[in-house]
Every structure is written in structure tokens, then in C-alpha cells.
Protein backbone atom coordinates (compact mmCIF):
# COMPACT_ATOMS: atom_id res chain seq x y z
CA UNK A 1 40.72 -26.52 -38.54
CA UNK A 2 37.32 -28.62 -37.91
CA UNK A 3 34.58 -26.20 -38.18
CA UNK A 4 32.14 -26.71 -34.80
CA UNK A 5 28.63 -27.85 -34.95
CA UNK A 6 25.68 -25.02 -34.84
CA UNK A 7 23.67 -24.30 -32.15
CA UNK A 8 20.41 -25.19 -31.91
CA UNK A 9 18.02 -22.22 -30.76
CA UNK A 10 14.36 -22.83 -30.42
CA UNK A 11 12.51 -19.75 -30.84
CA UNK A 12 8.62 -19.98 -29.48
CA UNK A 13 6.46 -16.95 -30.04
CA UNK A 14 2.89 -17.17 -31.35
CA UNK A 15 3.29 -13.43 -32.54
CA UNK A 16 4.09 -14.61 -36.09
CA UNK A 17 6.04 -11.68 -37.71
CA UNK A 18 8.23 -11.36 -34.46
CA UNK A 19 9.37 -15.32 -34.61
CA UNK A 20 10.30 -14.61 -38.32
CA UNK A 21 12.07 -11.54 -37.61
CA UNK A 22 13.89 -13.23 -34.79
CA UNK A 23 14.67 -16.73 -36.33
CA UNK A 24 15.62 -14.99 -39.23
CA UNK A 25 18.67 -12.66 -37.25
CA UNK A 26 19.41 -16.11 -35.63
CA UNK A 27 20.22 -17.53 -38.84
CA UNK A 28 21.94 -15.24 -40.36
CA UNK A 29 24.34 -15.03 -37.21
CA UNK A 30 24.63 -18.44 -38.10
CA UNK A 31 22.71 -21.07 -35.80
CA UNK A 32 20.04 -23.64 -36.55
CA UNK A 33 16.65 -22.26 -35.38
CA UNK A 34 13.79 -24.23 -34.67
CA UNK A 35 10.53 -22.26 -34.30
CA UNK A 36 7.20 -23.13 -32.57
CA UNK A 37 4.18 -20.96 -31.92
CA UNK A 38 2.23 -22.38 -28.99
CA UNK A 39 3.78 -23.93 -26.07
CA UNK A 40 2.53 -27.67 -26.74
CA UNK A 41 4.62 -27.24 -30.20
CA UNK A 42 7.76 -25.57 -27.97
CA UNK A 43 7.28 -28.76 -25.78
CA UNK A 44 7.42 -31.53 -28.91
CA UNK A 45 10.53 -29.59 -30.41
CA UNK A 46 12.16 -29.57 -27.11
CA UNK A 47 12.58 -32.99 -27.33
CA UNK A 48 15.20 -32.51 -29.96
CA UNK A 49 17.18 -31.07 -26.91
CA UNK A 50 18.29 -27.33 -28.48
CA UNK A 51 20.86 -25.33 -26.39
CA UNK A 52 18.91 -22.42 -26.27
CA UNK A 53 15.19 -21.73 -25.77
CA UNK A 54 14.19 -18.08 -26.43
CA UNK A 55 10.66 -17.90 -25.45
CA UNK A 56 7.68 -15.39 -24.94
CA UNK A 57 6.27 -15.74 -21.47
CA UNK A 58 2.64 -14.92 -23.11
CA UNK A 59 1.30 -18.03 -25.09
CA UNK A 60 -2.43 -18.35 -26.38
CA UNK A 61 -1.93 -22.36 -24.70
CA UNK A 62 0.10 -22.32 -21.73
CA UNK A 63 2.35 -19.71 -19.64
CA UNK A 64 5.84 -19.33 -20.49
């Protein structure tokens, strides 16, 4: 059986330990996890199109 491809979460908080703690449980449940602290970084990692954006609505650069 053909194993499927892994998501790709992007996970943008600019609270550092709460990013880790997150990307880290994403990984470990088995998805790819991009991770971005402002929302200018969020916007050049979007590019790489992820299936899932968890984001914080309260970014030091621009609203969530």
C-alpha cells in the first residue's frame, strides 16, 4: 500500500516557546510543519501553498 504524502501545516506565532510547542505536537502526529513568526514571514512561506495555516490573530507586524 503507497504511503500518502504529509501535510503541510504552517504554524505562525511570534510567541516563540508556543510555535515550538505546537510545531513540535504537529510533528510528532506526523505532518511537515513550516513555522514563521511575523506575518510578512507567514506571507513568504505561504507561497509554498501548505494545507493548513494555524495562525495567531496577534502579530507584532500585521493582524492575523
Amino acid at each position: 500500500m503507497a504511503e500518502l504524502p504529509r501535510a503541510t501545516v504552517l504554524c505562525v506565532d511570534d510567541d516563540v516557546i508556543s510555535r515550538q510547542v505546537f510545531a513540535l505536537w504537529l510533528r510528532h502526529a506526523g505532518y511537515f510543519v513550516l513555522e514563521a513568526a511575523t506575518g510578512n514571514e507567514a506571507l513568504q512561506l505561504a507561497r509554498q501553498q501548505p494545507d493548513l495555516v494555524v495562525l495567531d490573530v496577534n502579530l507584532p507586524d500585521v493582524s492575523g
